[in-house]
Protein backbone atom coordinates (compact mmCIF):
# COMPACT_ATOMS: atom_id res chain seq x y z
CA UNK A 1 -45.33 -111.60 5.40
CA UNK A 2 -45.42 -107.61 4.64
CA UNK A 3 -49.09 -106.25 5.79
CA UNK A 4 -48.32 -102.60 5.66
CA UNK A 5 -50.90 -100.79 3.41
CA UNK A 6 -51.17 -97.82 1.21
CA UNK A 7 -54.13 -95.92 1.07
CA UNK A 8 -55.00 -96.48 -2.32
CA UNK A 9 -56.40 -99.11 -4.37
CA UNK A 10 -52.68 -100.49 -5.69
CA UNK A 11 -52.16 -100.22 -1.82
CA UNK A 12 -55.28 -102.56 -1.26
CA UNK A 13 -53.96 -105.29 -4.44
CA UNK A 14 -50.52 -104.90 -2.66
CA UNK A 15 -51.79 -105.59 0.81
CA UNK A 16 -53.94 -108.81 -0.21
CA UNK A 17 -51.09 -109.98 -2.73
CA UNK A 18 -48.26 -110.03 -0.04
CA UNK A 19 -51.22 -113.07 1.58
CA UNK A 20 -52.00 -114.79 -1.30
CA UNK A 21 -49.70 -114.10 -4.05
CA UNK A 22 -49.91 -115.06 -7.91
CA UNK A 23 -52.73 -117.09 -7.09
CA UNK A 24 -54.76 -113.56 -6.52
CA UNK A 25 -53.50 -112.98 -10.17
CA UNK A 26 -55.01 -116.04 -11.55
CA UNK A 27 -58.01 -115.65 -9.89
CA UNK A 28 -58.11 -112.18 -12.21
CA UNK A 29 -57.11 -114.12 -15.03
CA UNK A 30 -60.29 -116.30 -14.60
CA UNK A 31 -62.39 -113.52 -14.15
CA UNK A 32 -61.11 -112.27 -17.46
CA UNK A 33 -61.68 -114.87 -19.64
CA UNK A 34 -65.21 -115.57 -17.67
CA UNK A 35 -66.24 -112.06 -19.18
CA UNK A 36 -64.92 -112.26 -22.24
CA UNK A 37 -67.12 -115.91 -22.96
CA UNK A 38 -69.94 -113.66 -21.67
CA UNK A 39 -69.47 -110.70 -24.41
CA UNK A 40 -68.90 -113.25 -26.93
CA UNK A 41 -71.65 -115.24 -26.32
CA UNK A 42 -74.18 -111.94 -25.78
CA UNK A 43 -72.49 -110.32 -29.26
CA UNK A 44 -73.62 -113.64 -31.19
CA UNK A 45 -77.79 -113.06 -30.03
CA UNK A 46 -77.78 -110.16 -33.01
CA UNK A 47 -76.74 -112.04 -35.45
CA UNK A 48 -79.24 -114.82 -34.62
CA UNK A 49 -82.29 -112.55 -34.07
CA UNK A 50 -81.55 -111.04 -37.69
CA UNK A 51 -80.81 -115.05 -39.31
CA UNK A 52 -84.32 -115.19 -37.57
CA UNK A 53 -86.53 -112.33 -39.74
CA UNK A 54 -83.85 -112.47 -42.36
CA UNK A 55 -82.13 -115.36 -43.70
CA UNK A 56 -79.69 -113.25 -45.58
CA UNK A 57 -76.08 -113.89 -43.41
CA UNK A 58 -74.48 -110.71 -44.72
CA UNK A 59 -77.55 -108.72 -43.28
CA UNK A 60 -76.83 -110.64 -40.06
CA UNK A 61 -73.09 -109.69 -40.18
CA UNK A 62 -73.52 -106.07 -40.59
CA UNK A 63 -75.90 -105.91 -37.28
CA UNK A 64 -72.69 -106.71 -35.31
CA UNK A 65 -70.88 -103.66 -36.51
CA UNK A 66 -67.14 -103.45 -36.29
CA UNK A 67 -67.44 -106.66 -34.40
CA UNK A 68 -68.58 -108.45 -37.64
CA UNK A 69 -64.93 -109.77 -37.45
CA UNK A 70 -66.11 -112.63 -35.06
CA UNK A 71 -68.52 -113.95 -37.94
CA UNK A 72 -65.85 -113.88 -40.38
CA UNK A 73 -63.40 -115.61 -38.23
CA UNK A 74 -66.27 -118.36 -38.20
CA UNK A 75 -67.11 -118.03 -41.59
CA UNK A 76 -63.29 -118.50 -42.92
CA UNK A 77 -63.59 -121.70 -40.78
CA UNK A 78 -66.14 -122.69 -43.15
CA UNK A 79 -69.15 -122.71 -40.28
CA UNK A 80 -72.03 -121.22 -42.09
CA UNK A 81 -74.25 -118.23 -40.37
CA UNK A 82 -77.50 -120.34 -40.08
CA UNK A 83 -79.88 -120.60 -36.93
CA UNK A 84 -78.86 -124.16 -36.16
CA UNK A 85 -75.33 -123.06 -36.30
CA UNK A 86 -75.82 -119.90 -34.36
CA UNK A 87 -77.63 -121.44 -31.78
CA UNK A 88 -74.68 -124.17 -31.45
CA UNK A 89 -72.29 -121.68 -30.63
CA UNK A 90 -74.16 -119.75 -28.15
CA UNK A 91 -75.00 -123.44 -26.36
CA UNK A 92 -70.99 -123.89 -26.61
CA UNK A 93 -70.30 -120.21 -25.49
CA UNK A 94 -72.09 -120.04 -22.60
CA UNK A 95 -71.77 -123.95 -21.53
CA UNK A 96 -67.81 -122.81 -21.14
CA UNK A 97 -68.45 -119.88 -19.77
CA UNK A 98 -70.48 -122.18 -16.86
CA UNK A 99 -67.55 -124.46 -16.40
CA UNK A 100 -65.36 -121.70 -16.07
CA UNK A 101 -67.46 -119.52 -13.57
CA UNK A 102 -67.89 -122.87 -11.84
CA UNK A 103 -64.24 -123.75 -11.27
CA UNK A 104 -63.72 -119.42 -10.71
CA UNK A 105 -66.04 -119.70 -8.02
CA UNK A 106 -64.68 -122.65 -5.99
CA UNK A 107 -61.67 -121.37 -6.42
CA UNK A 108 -62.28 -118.00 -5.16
CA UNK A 109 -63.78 -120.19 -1.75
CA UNK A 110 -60.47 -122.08 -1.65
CA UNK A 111 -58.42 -118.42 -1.92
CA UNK A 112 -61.21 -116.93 1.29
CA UNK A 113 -60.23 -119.82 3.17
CA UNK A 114 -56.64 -119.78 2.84
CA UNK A 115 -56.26 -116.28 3.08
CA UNK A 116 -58.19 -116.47 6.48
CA UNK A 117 -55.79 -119.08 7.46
CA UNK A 118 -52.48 -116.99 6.47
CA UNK A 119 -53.72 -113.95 8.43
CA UNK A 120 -54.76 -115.78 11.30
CA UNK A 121 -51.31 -118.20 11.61
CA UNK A 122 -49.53 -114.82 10.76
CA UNK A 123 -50.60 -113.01 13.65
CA UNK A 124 -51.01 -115.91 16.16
CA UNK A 125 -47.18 -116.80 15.30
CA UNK A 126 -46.34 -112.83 15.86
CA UNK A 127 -48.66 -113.23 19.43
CA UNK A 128 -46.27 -116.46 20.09
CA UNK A 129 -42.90 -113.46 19.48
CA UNK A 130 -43.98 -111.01 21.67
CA UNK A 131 -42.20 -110.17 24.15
CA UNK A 132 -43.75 -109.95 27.93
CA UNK A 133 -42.14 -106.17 28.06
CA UNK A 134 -44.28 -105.75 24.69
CA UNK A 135 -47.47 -107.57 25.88
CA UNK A 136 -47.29 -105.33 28.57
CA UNK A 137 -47.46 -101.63 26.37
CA UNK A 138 -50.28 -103.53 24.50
CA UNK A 139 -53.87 -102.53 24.52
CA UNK A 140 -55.50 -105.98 25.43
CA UNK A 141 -58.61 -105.53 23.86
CA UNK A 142 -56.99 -104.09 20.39
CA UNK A 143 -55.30 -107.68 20.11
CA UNK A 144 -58.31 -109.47 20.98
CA UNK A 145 -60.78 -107.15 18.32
CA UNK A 146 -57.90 -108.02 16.06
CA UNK A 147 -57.74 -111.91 15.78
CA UNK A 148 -61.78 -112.17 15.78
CA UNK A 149 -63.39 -109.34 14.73
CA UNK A 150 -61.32 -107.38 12.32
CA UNK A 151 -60.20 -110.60 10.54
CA UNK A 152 -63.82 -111.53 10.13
CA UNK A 153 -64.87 -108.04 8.59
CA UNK A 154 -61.10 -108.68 6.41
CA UNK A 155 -62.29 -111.72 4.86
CA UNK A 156 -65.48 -109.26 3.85
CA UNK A 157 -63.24 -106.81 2.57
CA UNK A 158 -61.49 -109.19 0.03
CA UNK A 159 -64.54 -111.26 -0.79
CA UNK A 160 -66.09 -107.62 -2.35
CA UNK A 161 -62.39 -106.52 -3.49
CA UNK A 162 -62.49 -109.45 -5.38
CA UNK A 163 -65.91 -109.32 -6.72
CA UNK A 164 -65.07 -105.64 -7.55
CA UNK A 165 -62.21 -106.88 -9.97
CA UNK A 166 -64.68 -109.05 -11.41
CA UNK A 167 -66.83 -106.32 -12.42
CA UNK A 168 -64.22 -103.81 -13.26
CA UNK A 169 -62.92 -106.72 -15.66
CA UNK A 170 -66.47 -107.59 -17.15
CA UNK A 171 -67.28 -103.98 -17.36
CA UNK A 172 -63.93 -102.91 -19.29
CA UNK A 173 -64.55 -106.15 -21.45
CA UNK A 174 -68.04 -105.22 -22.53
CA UNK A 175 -67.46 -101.28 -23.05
CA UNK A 176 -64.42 -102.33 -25.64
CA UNK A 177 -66.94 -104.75 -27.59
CA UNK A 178 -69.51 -101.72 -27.16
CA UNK A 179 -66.63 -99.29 -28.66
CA UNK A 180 -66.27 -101.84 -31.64
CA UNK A 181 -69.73 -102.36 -32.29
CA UNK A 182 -70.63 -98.41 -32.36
CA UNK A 183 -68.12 -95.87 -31.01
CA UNK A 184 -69.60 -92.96 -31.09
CA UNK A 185 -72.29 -94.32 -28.68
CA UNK A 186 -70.03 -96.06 -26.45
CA UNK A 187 -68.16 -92.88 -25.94
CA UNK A 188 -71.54 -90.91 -25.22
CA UNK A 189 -72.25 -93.86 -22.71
CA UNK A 190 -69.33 -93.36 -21.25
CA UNK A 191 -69.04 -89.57 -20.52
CA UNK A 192 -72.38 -90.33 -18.77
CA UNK A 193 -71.10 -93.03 -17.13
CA UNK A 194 -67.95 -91.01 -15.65
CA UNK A 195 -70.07 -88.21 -14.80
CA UNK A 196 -72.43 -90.21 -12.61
CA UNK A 197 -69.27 -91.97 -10.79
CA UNK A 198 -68.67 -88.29 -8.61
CA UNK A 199 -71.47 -88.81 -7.07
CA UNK A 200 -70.52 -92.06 -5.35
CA UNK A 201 -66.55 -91.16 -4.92
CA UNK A 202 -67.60 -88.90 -2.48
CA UNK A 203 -70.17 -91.02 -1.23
CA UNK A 204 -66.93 -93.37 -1.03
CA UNK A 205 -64.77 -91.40 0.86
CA UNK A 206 -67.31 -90.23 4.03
CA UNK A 207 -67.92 -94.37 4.10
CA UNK A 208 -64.34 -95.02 4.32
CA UNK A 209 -64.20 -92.48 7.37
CA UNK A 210 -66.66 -94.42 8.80
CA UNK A 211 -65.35 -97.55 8.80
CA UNK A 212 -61.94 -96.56 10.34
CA UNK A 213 -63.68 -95.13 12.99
CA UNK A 214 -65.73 -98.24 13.97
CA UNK A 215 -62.55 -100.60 14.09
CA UNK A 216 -60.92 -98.39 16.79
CA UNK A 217 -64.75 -98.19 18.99
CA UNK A 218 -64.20 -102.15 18.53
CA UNK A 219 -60.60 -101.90 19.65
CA UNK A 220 -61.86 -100.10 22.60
CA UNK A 221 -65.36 -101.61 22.99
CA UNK A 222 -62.87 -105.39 23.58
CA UNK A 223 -60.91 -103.81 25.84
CA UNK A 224 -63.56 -102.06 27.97
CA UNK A 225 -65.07 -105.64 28.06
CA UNK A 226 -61.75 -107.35 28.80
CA UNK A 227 -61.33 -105.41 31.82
CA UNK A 228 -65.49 -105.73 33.02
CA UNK A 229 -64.66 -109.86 33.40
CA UNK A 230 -61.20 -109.42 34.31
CA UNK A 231 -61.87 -106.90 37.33
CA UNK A 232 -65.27 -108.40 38.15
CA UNK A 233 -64.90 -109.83 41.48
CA UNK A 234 -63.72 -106.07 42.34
CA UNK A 235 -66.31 -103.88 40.56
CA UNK A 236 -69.12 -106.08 41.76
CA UNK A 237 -67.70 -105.85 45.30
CA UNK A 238 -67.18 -102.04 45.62
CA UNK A 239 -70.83 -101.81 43.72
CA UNK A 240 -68.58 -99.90 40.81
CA UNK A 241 -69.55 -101.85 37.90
CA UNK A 242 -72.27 -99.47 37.68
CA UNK A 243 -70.24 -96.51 36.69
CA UNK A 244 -68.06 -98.83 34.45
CA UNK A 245 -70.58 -99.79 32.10
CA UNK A 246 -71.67 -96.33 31.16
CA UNK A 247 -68.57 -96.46 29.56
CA UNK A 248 -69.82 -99.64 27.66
CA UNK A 249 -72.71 -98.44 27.48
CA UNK A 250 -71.26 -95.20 25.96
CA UNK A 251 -68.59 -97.10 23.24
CA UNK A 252 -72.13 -98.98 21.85
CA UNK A 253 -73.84 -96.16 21.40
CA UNK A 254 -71.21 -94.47 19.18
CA UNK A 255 -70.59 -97.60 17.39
CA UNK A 256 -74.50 -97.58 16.55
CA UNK A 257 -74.20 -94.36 15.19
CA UNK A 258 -71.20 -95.12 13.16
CA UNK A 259 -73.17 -98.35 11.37
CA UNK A 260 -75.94 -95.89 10.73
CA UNK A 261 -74.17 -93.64 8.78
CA UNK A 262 -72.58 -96.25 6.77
CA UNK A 263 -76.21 -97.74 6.33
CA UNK A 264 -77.83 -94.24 4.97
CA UNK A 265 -74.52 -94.10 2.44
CA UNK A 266 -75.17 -97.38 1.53
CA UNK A 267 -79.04 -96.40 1.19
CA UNK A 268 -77.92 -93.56 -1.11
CA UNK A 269 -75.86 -95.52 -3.57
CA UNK A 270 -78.09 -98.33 -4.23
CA UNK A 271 -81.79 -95.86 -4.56
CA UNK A 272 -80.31 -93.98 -7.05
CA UNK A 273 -77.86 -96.56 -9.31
CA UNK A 274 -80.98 -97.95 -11.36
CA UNK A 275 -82.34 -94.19 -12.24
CA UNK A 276 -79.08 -92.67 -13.20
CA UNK A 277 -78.46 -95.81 -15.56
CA UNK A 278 -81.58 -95.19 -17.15
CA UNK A 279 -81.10 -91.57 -18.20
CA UNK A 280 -78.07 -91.79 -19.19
CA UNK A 281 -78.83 -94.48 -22.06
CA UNK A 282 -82.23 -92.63 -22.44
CA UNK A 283 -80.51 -89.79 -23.55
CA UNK A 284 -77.65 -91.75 -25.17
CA UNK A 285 -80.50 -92.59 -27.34
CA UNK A 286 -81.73 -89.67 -27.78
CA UNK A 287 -78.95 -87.56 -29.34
CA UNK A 288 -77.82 -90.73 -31.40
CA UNK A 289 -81.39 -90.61 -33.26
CA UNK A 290 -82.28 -86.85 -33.25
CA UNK A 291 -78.73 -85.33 -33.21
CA UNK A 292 -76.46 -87.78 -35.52
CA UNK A 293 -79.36 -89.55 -37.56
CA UNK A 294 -78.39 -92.66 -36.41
CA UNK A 295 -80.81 -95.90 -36.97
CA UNK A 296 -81.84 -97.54 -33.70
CA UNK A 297 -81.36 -100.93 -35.29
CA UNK A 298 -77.30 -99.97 -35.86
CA UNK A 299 -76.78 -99.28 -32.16
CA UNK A 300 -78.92 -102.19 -30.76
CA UNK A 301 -75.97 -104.33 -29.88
CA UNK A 302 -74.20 -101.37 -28.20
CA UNK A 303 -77.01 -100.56 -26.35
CA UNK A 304 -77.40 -104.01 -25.01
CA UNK A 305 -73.71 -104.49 -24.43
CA UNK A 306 -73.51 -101.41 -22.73
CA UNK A 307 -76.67 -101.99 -20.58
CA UNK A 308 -74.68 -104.91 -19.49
CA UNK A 309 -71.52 -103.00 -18.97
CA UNK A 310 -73.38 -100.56 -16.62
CA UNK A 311 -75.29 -103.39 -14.98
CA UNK A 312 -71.33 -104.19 -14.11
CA UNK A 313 -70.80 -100.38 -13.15
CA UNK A 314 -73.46 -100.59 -10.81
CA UNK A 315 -72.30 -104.32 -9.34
CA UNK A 316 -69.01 -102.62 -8.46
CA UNK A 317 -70.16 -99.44 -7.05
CA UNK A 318 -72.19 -101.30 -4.87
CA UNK A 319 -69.11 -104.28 -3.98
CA UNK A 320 -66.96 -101.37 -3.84
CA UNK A 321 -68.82 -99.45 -1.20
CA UNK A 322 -69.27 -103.10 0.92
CA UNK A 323 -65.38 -102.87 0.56
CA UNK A 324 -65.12 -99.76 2.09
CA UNK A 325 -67.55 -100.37 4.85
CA UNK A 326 -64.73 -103.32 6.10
CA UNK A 327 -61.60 -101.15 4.78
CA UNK A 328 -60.92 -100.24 8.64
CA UNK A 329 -59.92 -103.81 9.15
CA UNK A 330 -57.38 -104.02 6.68
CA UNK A 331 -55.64 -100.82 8.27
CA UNK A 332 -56.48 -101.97 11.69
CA UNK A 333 -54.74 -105.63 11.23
CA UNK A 334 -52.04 -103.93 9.01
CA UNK A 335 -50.93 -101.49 12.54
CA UNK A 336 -51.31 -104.61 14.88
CA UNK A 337 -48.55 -106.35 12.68
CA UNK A 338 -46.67 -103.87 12.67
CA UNK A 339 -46.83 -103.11 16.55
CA UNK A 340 -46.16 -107.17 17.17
CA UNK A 341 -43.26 -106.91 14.76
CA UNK A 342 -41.21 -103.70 16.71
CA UNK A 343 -42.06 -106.07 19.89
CA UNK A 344 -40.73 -109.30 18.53
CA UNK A 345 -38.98 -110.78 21.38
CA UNK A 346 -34.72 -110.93 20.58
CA UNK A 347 -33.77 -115.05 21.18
CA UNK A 348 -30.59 -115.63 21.88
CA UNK A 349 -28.50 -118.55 20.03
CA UNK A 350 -26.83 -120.49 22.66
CA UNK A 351 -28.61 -123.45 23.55
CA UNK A 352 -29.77 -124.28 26.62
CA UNK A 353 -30.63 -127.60 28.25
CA UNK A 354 -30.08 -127.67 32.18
CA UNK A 355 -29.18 -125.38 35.15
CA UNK A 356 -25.32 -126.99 35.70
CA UNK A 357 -24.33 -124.45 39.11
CA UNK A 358 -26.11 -121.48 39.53
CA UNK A 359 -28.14 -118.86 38.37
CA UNK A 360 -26.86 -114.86 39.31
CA UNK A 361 -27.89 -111.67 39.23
CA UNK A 362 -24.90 -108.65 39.47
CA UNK A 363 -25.81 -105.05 40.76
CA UNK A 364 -29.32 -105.77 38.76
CA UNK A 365 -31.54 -102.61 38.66
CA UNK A 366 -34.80 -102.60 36.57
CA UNK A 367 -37.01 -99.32 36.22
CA UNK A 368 -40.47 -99.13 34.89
CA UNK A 369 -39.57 -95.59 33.34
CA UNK A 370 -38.91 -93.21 36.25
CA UNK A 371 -39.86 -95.63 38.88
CA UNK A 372 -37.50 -98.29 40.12
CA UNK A 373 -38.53 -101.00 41.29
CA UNK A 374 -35.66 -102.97 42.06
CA UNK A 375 -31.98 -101.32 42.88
CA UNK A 376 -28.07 -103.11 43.00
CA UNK A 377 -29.81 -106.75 43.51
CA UNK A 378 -27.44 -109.16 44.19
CA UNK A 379 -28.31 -112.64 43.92
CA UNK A 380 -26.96 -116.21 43.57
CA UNK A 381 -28.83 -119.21 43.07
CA UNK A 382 -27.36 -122.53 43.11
CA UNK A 383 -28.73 -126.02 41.72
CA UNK A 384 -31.06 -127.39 43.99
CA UNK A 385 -31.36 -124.41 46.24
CA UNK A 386 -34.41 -123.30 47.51
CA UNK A 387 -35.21 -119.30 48.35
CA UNK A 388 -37.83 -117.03 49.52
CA UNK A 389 -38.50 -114.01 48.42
CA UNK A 390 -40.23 -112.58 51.53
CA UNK A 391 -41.16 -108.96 51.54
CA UNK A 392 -43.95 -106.34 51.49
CA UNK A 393 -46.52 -106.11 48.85
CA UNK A 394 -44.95 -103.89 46.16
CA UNK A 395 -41.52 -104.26 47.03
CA UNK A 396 -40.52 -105.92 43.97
CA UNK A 397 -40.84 -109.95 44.62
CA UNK A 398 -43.17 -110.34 41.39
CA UNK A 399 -40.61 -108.36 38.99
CA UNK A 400 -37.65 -110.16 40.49
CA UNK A 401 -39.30 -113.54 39.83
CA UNK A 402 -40.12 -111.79 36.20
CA UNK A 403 -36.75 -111.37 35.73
CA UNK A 404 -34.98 -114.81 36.76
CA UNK A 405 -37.38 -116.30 34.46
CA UNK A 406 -36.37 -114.03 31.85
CA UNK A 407 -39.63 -112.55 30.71
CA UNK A 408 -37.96 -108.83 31.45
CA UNK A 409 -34.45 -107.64 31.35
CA UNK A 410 -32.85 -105.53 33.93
CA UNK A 411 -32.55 -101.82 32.87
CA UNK A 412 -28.78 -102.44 34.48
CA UNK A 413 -26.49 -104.87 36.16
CA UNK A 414 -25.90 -108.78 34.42
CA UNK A 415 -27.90 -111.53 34.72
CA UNK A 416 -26.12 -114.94 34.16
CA UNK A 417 -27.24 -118.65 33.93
CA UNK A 418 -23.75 -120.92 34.43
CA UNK A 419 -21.55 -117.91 33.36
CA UNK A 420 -23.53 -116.94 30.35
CA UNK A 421 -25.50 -113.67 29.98
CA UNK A 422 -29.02 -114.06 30.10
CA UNK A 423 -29.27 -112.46 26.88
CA UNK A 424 -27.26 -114.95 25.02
CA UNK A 425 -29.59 -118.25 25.84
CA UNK A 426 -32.34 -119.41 23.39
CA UNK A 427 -35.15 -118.13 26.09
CA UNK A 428 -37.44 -120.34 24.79
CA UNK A 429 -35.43 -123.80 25.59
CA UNK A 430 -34.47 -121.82 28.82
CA UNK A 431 -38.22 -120.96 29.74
CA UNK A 432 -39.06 -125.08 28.71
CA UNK A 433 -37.16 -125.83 32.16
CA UNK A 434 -39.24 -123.42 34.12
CA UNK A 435 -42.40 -124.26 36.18
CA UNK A 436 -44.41 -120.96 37.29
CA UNK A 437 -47.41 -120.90 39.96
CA UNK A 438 -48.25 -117.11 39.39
CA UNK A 439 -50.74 -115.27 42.37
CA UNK A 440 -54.05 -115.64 39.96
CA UNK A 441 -54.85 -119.08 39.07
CA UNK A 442 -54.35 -120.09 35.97
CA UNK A 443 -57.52 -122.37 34.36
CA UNK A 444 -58.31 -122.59 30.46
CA UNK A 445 -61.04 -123.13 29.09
CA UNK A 446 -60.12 -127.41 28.66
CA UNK A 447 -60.66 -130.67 29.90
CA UNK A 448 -59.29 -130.93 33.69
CA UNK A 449 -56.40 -133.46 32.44
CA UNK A 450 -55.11 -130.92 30.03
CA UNK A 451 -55.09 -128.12 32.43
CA UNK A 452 -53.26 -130.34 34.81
CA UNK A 453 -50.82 -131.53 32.13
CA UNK A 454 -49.96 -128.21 30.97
């Protein structure tokens, strides 16, 4: 699975499509044909409200404009424009459209939940490959943030990118019935309409900043706090704790800023939506009648579906901004991937299934950069031999131990199991064979018999 991410919104459909595939494009598809019953189905009210003060079906045709194609389509069926008729179809219209939207919606649930899944198996599995040489250049608290947090605030982010298609979809369907009904207002509409939209693309892009930002203060916040439970025995004992948790203390505080911001953006966008959608079709109006001489009655259905259409404009400024608040996750889980992936620990093929002589190590050295830690070791092992490693603390026991049990590899000097290079064995069947009593105790958070069993 490919998580790397472009920043831009094919970059976004790209990053969610490599986790859920075509079944992202059918949930489009749905959303398409959702707003297309919807248009239909709010196009077919002029027709009735005219059949109501005027029984006269041509009259009733013309209100629809260029979209009078839809009541000769049922009219060459041989339906006739009555109100009984009329109000059947807008019954059948919007009872689909219901069924639809129904089945849309539970699947969209079904597409959250697996999605969730993918990510989470994805990077759990890529947790499982890391290496113990990797594990160790890792920030702790970055993997941790990752796997809870930012794949919480990713499930967000899709939930409103989805929603956002939705409304693009519904909005694009209703401004071409608007175009057919009455172009000349839908293209006044939508000058307005484009004109308005600066305003929140910059609105867009300082949230955006903001939300980066807050997934690396969680990174760090997790780490801070791994470190405060790991270390507590010492920082209670040495009465340092204190001076650690201003740095806590510190990480909250900018975090708390960083939601505020993205909470007086979001304050921004939603006060002033409703306003700038009323003066725009207020003026709309306005040059139609005074300017062009146009009838209010001949622009009715335009106006309505266009009122709709920026109802829809408004929906996705405002899922669109929720998306950007939680865009830091998807760049956040797509670098922790990546990292996982260049530290995907190298398996060899050869199988392994028991010690048969010995184990050895040849003129081993192993340096942690410039420092060495171990020099020339010579070693040899055999089956059912017992050793001590006795030395001072720091003198390199632990990393030897490391090493026989293969979770680091000697920067020189061979280490072989039966003749064959470390390097060679399937490590994990190797490591299978291995029991390891480390210095800290080891207790998970289970049921004594399964910490004894493991």
């Amino acid at each position: 699975m490919d998580l790397k991410v472009k920043n831009n919104i094919f970059g976004y459909f790209r990053f969610y499509y490599n986790v859920l595939g075509n079944k992202l494009v059918f949930s489009i598809i749905l959303s398409f044909f959702v707003s297309l019953l919807d248009g239909f189905g709010l196009a077919m009210f002029m027709p009735l409200l005219h059949m109501v003060s005027d029984a006269n079906s041509k009259n009733a045709s013309a209100s629809l404009g260029n979209l009078k194609y839809i009541t000769d389509a049922l009219e060459s069926l041989n339906i006739n424009l009555n109100v009984t008729n009329l109000l059947i179809i807008l019954i059948t219209l919007f009872s689909l459209k219901g069924l639809l939207k129904f089945y849309q919606l539970n699947y969209q649930v079904n597409l959250r939940q697996l999605f969730m899944s993918k990510i989470r198996f994805h990077l759990t599995q890529q947790l499982q490959d890391l290496s113990y040489e990797g594990f160790l250049s890792f920030n702790s608290g970055k993997i941790q943030n990752s796997l809870t947090n930012e794949v919480i605030r990713l499930r967000a982010g899709l939930v409103q990118f989805m929603t956002s298609t939705q409304a693009v979809i519904m909005l694009s369907t209703y401004i071409i019935l608007a175009f057919f009904a009455n172009w000349q207002f839908a293209i006044l509409v939508s000058a307005g309409a484009l004109v308005s939209n600066l305003l929140f693309i910059s609105i867009f892009r300082y949230t955006k900043r903001a939300s980066v930002k807050l997934s690396k203060k969680g990174d760090h916040f997790n780490s801070y706090l791994i470190h405060a439970i790991h270390y507590f025995r010492y920082l209670k004992s040495t009465n340092t704790f204190k001076n650690y948790s201003i740095k806590l203390r510190k990480n909250i505080s900018e975090t708390e800023i960083l939601s505020r911001k993205i909470g007086f953006y979001q304050a921004i966008t939603s006060s002033v939506k409703e306003p700038v959608l009323i003066v725009i079709i207020s003026m709309v109006i306005l040059i139609q009648v005074k300017w062009f001489g146009t009838n209010l009655s001949t622009i009715i259905l335009s106006l309505l579906l266009f009122y709709r259409a920026l109802t829809f404009l408004m929906n996705l400024q405002n899922t669109w901004q929720a998306f950007i608040q939680n865009i830091g996750a998807i760049f956040s889980i797509s670098e922790i991937s990546d990292e996982l992936k260049k530290r995907k620990e190298n398996l060899g093929n050869k199988n392994f299934e028991k010690i048969g002589s010995s184990l050895n190590l040849s003129n081993v050295s192993l340096s942690y950069g410039e420092k060495q830690i171990l020099k020339n070791i010579n070693l040899e092992i055999k089956k059912n031999q017992s050793i001590a490693l006795v030395g001072e603390s720091g003198s390199g026991k632990s990393t030897l131990s490391y090493l026989i049990s293969g979770l680091i590899k000697p920067t020189s000097g061979t280490y072989t199991v039966d003749g064959v290079n470390i390097n060679d064995l399937n490590l994990d069947q190797f490591r299978t064979k291995i029991g390891f009593i480390s210095q800290d105790p080891v207790v998970f958070n289970d049921t004594i018999f399964n910490n004894i069993t493991f």
